[in-house]
Protein backbone atom coordinates (compact mmCIF):
# COMPACT_ATOMS: atom_id res chain seq x y z
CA UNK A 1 20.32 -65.31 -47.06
CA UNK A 2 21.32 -61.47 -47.12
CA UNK A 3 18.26 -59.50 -47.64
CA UNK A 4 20.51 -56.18 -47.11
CA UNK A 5 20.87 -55.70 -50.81
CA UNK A 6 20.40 -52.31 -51.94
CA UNK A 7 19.74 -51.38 -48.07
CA UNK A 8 23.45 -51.46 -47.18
CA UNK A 9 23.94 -48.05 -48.92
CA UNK A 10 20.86 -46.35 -47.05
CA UNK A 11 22.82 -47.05 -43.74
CA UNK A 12 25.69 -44.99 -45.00
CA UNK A 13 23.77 -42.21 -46.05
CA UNK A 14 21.33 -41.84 -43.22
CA UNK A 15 24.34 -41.52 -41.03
CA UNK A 16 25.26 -38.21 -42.26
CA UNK A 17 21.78 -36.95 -41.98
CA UNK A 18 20.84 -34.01 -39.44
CA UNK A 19 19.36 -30.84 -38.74
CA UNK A 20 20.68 -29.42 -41.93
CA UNK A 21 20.26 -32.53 -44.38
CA UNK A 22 16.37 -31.62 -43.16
CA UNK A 23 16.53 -28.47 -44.28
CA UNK A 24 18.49 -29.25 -47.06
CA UNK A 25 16.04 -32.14 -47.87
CA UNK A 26 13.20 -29.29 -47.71
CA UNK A 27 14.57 -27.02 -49.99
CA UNK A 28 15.27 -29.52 -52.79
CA UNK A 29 11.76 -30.58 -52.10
CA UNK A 30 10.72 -27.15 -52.46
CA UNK A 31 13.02 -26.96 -55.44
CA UNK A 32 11.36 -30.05 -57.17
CA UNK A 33 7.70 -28.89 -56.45
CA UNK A 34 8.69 -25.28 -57.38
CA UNK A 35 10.07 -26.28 -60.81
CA UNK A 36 7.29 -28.17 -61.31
CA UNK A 37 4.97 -25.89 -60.39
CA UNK A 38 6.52 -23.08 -62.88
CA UNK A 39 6.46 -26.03 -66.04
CA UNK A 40 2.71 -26.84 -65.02
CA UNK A 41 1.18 -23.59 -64.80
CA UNK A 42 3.22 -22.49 -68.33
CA UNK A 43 1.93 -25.85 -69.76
CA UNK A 44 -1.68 -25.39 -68.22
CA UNK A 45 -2.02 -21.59 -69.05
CA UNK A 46 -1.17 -22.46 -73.19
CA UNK A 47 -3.23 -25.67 -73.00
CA UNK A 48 -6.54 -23.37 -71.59
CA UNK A 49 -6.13 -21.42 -73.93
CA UNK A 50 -6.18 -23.38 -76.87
CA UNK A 51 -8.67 -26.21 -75.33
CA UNK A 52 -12.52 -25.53 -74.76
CA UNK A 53 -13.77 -25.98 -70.82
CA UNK A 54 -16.42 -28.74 -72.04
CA UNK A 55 -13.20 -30.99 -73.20
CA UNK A 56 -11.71 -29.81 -69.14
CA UNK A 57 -14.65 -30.80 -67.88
CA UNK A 58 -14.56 -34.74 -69.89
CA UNK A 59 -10.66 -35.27 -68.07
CA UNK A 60 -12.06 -33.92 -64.77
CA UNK A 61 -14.42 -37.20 -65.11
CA UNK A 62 -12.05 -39.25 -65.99
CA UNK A 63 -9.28 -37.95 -63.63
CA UNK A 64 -12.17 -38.59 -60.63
CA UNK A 65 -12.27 -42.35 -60.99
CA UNK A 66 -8.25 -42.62 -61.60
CA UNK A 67 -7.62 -40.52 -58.51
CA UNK A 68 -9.49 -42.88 -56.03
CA UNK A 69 -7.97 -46.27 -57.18
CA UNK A 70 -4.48 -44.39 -57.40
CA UNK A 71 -5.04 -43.49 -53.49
CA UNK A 72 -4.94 -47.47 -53.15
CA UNK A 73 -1.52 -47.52 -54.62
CA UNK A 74 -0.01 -45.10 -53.41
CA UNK A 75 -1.61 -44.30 -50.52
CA UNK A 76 -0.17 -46.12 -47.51
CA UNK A 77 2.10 -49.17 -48.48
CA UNK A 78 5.22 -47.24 -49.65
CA UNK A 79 4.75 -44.96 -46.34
CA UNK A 80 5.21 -48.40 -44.34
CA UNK A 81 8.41 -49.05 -45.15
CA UNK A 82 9.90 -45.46 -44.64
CA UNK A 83 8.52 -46.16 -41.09
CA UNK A 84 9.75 -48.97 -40.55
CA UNK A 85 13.11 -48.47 -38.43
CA UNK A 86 14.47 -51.60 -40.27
CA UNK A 87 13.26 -51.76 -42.86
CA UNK A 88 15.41 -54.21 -45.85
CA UNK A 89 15.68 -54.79 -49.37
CA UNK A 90 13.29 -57.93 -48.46
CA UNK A 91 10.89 -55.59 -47.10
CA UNK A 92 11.18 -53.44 -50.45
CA UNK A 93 10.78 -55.83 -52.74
CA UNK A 94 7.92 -57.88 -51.10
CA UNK A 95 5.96 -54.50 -51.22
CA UNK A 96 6.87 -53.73 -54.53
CA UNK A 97 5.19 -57.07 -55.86
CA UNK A 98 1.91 -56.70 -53.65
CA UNK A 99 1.93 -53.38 -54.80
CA UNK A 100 1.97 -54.20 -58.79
CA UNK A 101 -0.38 -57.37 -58.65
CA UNK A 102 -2.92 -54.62 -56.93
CA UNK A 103 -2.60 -51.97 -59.35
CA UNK A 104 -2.96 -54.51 -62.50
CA UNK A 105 -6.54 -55.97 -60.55
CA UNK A 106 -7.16 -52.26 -60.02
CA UNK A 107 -6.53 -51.40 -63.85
CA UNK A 108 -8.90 -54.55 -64.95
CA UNK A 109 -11.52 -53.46 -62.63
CA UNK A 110 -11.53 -49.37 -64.34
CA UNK A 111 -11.37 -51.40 -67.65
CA UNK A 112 -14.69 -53.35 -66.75
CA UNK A 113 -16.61 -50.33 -65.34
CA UNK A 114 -15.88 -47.91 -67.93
CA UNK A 115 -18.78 -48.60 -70.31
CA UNK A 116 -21.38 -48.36 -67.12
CA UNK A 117 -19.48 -45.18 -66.22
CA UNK A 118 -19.62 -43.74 -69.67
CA UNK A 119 -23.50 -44.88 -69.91
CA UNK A 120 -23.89 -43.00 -66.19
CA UNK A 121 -22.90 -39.78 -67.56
CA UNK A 122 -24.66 -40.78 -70.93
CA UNK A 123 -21.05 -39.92 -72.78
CA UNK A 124 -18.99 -42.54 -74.72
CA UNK A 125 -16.01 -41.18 -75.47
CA UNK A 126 -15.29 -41.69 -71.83
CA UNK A 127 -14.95 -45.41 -72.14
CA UNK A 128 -11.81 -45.13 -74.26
CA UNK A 129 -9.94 -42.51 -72.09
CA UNK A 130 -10.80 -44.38 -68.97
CA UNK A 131 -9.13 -47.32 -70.38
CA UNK A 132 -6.21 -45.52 -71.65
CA UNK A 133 -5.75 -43.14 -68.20
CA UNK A 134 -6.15 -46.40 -66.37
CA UNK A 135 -2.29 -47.01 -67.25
CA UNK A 136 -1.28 -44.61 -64.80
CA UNK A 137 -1.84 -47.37 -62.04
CA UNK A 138 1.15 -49.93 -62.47
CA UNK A 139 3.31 -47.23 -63.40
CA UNK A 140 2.39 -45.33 -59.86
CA UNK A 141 3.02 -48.85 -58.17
CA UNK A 142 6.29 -48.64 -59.18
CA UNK A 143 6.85 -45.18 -58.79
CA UNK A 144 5.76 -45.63 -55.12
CA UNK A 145 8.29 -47.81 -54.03
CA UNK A 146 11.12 -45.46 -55.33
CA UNK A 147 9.72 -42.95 -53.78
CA UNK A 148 10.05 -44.95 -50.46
CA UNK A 149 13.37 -45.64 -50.47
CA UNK A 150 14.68 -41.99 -52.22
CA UNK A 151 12.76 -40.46 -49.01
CA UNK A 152 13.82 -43.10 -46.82
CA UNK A 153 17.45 -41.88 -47.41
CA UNK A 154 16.64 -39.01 -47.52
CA UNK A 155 18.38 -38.15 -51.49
CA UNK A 156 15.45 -35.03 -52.25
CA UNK A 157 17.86 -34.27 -55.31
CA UNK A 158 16.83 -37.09 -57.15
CA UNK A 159 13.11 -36.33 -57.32
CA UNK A 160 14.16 -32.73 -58.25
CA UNK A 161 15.80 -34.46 -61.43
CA UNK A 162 12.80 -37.04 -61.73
CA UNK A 163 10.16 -34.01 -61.41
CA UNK A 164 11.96 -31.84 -63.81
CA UNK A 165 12.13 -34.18 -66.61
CA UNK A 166 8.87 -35.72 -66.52
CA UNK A 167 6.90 -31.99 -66.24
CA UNK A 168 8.96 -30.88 -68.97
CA UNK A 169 8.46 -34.10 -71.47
CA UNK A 170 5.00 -34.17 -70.82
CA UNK A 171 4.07 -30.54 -71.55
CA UNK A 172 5.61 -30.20 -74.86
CA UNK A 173 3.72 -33.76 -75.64
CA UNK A 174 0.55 -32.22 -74.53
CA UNK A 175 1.17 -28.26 -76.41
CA UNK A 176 2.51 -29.93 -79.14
CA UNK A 177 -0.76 -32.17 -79.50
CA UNK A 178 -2.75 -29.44 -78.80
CA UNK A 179 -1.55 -27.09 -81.01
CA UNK A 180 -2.46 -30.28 -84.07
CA UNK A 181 -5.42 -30.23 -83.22
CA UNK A 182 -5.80 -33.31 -81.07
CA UNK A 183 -8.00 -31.45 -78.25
CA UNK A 184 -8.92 -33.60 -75.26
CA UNK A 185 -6.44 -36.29 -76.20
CA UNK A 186 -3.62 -33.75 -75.57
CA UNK A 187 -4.74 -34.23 -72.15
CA UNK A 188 -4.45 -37.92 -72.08
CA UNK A 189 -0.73 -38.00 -73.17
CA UNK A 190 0.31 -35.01 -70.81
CA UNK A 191 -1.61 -37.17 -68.27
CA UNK A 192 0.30 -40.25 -68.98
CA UNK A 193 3.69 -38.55 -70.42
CA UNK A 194 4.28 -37.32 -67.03
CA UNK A 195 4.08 -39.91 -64.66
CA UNK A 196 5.97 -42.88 -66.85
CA UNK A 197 9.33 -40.25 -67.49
CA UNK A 198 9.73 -39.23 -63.79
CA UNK A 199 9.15 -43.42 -62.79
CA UNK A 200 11.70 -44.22 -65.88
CA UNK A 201 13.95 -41.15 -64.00
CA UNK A 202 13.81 -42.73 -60.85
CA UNK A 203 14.34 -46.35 -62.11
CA UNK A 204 17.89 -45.30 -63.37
CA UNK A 205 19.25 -42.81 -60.74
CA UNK A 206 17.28 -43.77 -57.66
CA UNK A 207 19.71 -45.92 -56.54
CA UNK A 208 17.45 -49.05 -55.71
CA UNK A 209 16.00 -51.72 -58.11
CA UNK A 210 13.81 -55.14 -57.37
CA UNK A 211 15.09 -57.86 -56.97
CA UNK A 212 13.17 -61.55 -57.12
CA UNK A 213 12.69 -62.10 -53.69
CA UNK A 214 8.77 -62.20 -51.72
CA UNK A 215 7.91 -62.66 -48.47
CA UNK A 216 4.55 -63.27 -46.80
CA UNK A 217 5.83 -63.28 -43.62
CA UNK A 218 7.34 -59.54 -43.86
CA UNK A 219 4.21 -58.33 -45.39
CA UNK A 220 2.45 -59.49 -42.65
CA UNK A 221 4.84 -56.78 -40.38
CA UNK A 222 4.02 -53.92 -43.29
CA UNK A 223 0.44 -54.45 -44.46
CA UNK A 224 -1.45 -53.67 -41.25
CA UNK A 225 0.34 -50.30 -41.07
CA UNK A 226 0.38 -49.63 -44.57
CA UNK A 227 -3.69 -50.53 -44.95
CA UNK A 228 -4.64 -47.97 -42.18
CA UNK A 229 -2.64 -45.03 -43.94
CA UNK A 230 -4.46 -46.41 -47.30
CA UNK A 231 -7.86 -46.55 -46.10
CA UNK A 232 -7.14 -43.17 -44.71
CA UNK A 233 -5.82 -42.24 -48.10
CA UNK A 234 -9.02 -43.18 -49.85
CA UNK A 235 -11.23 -41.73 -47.22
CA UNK A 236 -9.20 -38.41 -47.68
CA UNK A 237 -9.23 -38.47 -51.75
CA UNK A 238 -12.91 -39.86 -52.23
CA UNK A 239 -14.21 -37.29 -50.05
CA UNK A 240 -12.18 -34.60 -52.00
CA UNK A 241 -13.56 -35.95 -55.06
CA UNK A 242 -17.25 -36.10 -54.02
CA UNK A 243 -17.79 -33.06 -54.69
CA UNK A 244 -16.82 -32.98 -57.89
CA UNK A 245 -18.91 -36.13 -58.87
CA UNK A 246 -22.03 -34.32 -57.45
CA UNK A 247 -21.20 -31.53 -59.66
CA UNK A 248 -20.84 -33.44 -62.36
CA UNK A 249 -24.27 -35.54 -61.87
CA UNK A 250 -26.57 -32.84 -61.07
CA UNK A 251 -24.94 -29.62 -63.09
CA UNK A 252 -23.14 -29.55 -66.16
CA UNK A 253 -19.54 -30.76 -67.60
CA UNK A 254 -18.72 -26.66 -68.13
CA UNK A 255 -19.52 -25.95 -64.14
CA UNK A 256 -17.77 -28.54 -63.08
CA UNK A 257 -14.80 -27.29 -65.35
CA UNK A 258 -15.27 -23.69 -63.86
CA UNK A 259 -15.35 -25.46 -60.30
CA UNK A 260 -11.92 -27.67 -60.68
CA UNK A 261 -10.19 -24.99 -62.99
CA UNK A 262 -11.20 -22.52 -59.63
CA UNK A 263 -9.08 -25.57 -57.53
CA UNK A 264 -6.21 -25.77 -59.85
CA UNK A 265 -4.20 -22.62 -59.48
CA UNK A 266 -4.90 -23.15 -55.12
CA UNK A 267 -4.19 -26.66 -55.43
CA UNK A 268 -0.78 -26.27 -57.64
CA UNK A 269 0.40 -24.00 -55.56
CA UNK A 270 -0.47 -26.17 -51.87
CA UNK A 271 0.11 -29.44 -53.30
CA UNK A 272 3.72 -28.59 -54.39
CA UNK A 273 4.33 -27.81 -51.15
CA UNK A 274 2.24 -30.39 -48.97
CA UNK A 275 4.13 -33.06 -51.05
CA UNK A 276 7.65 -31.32 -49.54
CA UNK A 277 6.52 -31.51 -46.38
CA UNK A 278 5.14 -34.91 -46.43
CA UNK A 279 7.90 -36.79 -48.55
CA UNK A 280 10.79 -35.04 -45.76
CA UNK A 281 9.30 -34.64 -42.73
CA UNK A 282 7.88 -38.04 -42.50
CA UNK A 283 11.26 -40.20 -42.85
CA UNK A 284 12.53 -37.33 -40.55
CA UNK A 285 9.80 -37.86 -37.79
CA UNK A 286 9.56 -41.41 -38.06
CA UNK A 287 13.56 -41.22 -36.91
CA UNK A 288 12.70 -38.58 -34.41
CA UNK A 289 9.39 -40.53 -33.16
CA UNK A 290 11.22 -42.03 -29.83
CA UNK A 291 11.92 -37.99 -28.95
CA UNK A 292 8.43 -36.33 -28.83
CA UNK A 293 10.14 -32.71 -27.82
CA UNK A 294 13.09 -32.82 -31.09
CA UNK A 295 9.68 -33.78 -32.79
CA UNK A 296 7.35 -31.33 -31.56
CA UNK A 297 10.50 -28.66 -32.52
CA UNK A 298 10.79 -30.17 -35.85
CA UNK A 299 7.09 -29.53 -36.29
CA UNK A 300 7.04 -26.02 -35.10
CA UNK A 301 9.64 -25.46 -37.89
CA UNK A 302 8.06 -27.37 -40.98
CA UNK A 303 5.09 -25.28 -40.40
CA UNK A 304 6.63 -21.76 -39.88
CA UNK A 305 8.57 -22.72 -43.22
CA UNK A 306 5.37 -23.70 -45.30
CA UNK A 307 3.08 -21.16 -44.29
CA UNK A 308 6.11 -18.70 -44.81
CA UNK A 309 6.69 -20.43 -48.38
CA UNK A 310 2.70 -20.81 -49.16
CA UNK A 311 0.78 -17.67 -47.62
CA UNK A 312 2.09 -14.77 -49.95
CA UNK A 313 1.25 -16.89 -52.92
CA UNK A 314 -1.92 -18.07 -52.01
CA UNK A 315 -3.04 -14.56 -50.64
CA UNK A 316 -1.61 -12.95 -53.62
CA UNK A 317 -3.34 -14.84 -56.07
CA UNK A 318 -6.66 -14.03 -53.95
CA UNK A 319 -6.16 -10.88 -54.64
CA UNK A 320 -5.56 -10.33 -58.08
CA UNK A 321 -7.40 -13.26 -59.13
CA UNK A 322 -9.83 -12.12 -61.55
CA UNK A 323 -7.08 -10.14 -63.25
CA UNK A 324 -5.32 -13.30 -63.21
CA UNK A 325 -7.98 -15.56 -64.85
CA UNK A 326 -9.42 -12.34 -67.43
CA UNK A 327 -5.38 -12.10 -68.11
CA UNK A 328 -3.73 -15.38 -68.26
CA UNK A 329 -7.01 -17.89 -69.11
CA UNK A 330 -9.45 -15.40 -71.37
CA UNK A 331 -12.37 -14.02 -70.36
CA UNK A 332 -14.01 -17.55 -70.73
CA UNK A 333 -12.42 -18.61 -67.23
CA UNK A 334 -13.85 -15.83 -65.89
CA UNK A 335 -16.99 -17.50 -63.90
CA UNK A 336 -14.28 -19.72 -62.18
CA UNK A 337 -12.94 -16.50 -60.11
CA UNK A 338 -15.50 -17.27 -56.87
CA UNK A 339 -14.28 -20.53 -56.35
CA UNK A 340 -10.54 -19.70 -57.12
CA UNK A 341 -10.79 -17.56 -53.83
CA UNK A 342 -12.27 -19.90 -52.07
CA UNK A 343 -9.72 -22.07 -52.59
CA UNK A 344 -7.26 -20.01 -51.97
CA UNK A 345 -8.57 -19.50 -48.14
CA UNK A 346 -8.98 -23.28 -48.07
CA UNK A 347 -5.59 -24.41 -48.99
CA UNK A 348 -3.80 -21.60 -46.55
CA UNK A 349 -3.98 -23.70 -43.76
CA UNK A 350 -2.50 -26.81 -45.36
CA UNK A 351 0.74 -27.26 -43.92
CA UNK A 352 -0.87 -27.02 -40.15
CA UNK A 353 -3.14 -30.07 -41.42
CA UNK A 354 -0.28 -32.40 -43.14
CA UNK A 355 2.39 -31.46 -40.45
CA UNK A 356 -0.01 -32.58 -37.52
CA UNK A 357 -0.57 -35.53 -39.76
CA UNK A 358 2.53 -36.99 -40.60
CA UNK A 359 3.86 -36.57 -37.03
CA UNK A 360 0.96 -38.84 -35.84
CA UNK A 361 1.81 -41.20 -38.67
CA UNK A 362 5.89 -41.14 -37.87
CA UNK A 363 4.77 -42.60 -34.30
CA UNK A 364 2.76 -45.05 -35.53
CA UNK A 365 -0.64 -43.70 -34.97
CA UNK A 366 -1.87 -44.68 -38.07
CA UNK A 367 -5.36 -45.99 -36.44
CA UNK A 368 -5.98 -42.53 -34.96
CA UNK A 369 -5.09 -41.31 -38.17
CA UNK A 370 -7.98 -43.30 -40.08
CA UNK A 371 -10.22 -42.52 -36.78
CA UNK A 372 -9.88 -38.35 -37.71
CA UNK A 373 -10.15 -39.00 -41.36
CA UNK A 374 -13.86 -40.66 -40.71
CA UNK A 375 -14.52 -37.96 -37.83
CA UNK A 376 -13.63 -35.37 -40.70
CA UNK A 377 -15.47 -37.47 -43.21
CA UNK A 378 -18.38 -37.48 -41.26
CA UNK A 379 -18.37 -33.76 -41.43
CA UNK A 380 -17.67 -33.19 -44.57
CA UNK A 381 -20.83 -35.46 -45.61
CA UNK A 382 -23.36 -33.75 -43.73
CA UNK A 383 -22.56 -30.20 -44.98
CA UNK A 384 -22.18 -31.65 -48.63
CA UNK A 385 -25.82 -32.95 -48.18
CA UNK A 386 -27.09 -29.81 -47.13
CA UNK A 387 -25.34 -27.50 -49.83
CA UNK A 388 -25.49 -29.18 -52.67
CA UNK A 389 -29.39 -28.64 -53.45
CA UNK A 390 -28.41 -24.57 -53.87
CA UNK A 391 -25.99 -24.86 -56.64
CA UNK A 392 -22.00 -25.25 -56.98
CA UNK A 393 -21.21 -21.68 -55.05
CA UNK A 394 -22.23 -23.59 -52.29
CA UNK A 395 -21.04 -26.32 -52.42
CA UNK A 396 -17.55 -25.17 -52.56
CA UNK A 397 -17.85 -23.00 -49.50
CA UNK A 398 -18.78 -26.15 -47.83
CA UNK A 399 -16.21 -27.53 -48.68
CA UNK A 400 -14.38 -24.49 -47.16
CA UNK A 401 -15.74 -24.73 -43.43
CA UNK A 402 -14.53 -28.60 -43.75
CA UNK A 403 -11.14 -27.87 -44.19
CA UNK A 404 -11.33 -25.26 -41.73
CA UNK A 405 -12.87 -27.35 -39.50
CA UNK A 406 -10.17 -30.31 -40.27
CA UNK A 407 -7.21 -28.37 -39.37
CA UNK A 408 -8.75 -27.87 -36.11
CA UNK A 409 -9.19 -31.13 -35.48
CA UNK A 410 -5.68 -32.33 -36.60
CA UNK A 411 -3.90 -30.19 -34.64
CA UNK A 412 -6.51 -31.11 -31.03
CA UNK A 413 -5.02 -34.42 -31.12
CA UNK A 414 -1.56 -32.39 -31.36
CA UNK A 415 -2.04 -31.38 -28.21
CA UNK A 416 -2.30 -34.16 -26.56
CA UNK A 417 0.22 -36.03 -28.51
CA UNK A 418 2.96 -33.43 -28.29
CA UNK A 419 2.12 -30.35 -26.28
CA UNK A 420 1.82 -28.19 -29.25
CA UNK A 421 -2.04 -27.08 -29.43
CA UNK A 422 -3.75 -25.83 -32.78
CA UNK A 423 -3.83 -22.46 -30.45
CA UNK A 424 0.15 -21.95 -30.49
CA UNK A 425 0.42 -23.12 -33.99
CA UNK A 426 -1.76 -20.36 -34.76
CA UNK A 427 0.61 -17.91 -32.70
CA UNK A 428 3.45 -19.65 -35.03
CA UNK A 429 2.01 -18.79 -38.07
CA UNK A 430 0.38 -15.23 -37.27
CA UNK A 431 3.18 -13.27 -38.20
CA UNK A 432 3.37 -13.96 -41.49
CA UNK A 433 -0.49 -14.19 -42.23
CA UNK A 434 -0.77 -10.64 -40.70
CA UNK A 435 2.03 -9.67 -43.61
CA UNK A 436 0.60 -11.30 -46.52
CA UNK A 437 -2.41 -9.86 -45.74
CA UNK A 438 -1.48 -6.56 -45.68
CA UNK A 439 0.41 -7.38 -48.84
CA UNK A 440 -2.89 -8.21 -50.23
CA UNK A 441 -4.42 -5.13 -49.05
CA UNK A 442 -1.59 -3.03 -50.86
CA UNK A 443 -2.69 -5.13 -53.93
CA UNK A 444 -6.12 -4.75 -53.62
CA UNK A 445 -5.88 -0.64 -53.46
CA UNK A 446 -3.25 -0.45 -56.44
CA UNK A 447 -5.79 -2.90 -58.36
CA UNK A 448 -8.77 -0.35 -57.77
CA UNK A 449 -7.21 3.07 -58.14
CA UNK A 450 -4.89 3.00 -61.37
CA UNK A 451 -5.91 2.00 -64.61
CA UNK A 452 -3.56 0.41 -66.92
CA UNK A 453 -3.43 -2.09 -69.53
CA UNK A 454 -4.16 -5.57 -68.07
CA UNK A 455 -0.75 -7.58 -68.67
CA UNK A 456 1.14 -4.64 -67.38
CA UNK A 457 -1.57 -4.82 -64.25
CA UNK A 458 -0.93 -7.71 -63.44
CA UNK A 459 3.05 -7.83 -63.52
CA UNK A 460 3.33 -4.65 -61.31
CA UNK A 461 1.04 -6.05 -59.07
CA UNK A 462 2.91 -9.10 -58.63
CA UNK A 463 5.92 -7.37 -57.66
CA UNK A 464 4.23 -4.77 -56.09
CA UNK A 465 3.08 -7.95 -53.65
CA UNK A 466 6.87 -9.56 -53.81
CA UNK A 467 8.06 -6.24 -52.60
CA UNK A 468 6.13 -5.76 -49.82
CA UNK A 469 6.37 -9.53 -48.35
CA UNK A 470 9.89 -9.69 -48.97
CA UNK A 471 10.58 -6.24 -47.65
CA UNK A 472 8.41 -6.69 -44.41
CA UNK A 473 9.95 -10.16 -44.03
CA UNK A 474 13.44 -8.82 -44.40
CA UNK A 475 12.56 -5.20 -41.70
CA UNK A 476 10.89 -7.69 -39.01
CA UNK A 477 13.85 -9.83 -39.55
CA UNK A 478 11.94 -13.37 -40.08
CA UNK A 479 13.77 -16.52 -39.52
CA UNK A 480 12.28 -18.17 -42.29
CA UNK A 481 13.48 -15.43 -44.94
CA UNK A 482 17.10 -16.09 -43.29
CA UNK A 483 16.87 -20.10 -43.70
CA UNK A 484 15.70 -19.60 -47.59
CA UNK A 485 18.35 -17.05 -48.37
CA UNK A 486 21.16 -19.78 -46.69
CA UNK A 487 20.12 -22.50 -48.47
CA UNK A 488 20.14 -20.73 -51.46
CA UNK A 489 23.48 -19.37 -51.13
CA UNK A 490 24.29 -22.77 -50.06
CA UNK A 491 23.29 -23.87 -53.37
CA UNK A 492 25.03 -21.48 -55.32
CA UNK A 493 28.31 -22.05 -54.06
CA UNK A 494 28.02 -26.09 -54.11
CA UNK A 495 26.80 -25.09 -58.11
CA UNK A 496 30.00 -23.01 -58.13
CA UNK A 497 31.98 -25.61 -57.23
């Protein structure tokens, strides 16, 4: 039997690919998260300000529990086939059926515990929205095998279309509710909206769909590969989410509002990018993993690039943050500023973290992988125990020194992987830290010795920022400025066309 199928066409296009379809690849990526990143924060800003932080604070309990059984389904299984080198529509399809029958056990199991959840943190409305947010799991285990094969072929335009759809459908579903009165279930449908139009994109142009073929004897090829990367998955988002539920069980619904609304704005901004990163440089690793020195080049680039793309707007927002918040949220985000900073300092070092990552994972190190994650883990345990008896400031800058710490780690193993130490990724990256930091200094200054009205602040202090990043990029003549302003011209001449 021909199991090709649908897989005949990737051969075709990952023929043409090279140094440019990476970069290419990047910058729809960036593109995609961009976009979404604009829709999100319009959506998010109008929704916080018509939406009280106790309502927040209900979702961010509810978005806890989804989160960790999501990381099962989409957290290594769909990364196993864009691994494997040959990997066929057999493959695809016996990993899209494992991956369904999961999420629906998954979904029963979140409909079973919701009513000792909701008794937990003595609150019943939760059992209802835990049921209904519970949805989002079969729908991610199909969007996870799309995802597999659009970034196994490397066709980055199609999630740009996916992404821009489903952020846009959703928000005016979730303002629209919101401004009817429908508070915290505004949330729910925004929640859901978005994920079921960008898998219902994807279905229709993503070039792949299943076919009624199974095979245990393939899975038995995938699933090792594809468990390690999930139990590292789940390692990585429980721990992330610990935090929160400690908040949540030993302070109040409104601080742990104040604490995730201070990770939101840091998090949109890293996790656009991160998700770039990871859904193009792994397929391009994993064909570069036989080549450790194209690799290790490939990696010195992707990180450059990101920290280029995420250090003036992370910085930036440090800066002017409480403007920001007093400005954008009202004055009753304002005791979220502390850990919005925080954040921000956190989340700078991302792309060191997932780069190292994925280029263990494109060489098949997934068990070292899940090995750092429970070194990390480890960590990140023993500092949560000790800060989180002298309230939620501390906590978060515990969770701080663990990323710090992380990034270390991931790039030590780096070293001895491909000769590139967390000490010259450092060097990499110091030019353009020194520049948005100096940006922010400029900032800082402007922000403390004119007085103006507080929209009108914070505009001219946003381009005040843009003009000296851009500008010192553009005198110091940075490669990565040049590679942005190519693509981009690149774009507007194929949009000419």
């Amino acid at each position: 039997m021909d199991y090709r199928g649908n897989m005949d066409r990737e051969s075709s296009v990952v023929k043409k690919a090279s140094e440019n379809s990476t970069l290419g690849g990047l910058f729809w990526k960036f593109g995609e998260r961009i976009t979404a990143q604009i829709v999100t924060t319009i959506v998010s800003i109008v929704l916080m300000r018509i939406i009280e932080p106790a309502d927040y604070g209900v979702i961010a309990l509810v978005t806890i529990a989804i989160n960790v059984c999501n990381s099962f389904v989409v957290g290594g299984l769909g990364n196993s086939l864009i691994q494997k080198k040959d990997a066929d529509d057999l493959d695809f399809n016996s990993i899209f059926y494992i991956s369904i029958a999961f999420s629906i056990v998954l979904y029963f199991v979140m409909f079973v515990l919701s009513t000792p959840i909701a008794s937990f943190y003595n609150n019943i409305k939760l059992v209802l929205i835990l049921r209904i947010m519970s949805i989002r799991l079969p729908i991610a285990a199909i969007n996870s095998v799309q995802h597999a094969y659009i970034s196994r072929t490397m066709q980055f335009k199609k999630f740009f279309i996916a992404t821009l759809f489903g952020t846009i459908v959703s928000g005016v579903v979730g303002i629209l509710m919101a401004l009817h009165g429908y508070g915290i279930w505004a949330l729910v449908a925004q929640y859901l909206t978005n994920v079921t139009i960008d898998t219902l994109v994807l279905f229709f142009v993503g070039g792949w769909t299943p076919r009624f073929m199974f095979s245990f004897e393939r899975l038995k090829k995938l699933l090792p590969y594809g468990f390690k990367l999930m139990g590292a998955s789940v390692l990585d988002t429980l721990f992330n989410e610990i935090r929160s539920i400690i908040i949540s069980t030993r302070y109040s619904s409104v601080d742990l509002a104040m604490y995730e609304n201070g990770k939101k704005y840091p998090n949109l901004i890293v996790t656009n990018i991160n998700t770039s990163i990871s859904s193009v440089m792994f397929p391009v690793m994993s064909k570069q993993q036989e080549n450790k020195d194209i690799l290790k080049s490939t990696m010195k680039k992707s990180i450059k690039l990101c920290t280029f793309c995420l250090a003036p707007l992370l910085i930036g927002l440090f800066a002017c943050g409480d403007r920001f918040v007093d400005v954008i949220l009202t004055s009753k985000w304002l005791p979220s500023v502390p850990y919005l900073r925080m954040m921000c300092i956190m989340c700078l070092f991302y792309p060191i973290h997932t780069v190292n990552i994925q280029a263990l994972n494109a060489v098949g190190e997934s068990g070292l992988t899940l090995k750092l994650e429970l070194i990390k883990k480890a960590i990140n345990i023993s500092l949560l125990l000790i800060t989180m008896f002298y309230g939620v400031l501390w906590i978060a800058i515990g969770a701080m020194v663990v990323s710090l710490l992380s990034t270390y780690i991931n790039a030590a193993y780096s070293k001895k992987q491909f000769n590139y130490s967390f000490l010259d990724q450092m060097k990499d990256i110091f030019p353009t830290l020194l520049l948005a930091f100096v940006m922010a200094l400029a900032v800082i200054v402007f922000d403390n010795y004119i007085k103006m009205n507080g929209i009108l602040m914070l505009i001219y202090e946003v381009l005040l920022g843009a003009l000296i990043f851009v500008g010192g990029a553009h005198l110091f003549r940075f490669q990565e400025l040049t590679i942005l302003k190519d693509k981009l011209a690149q774009l507007m001449n194929k949009t000419r066309r």
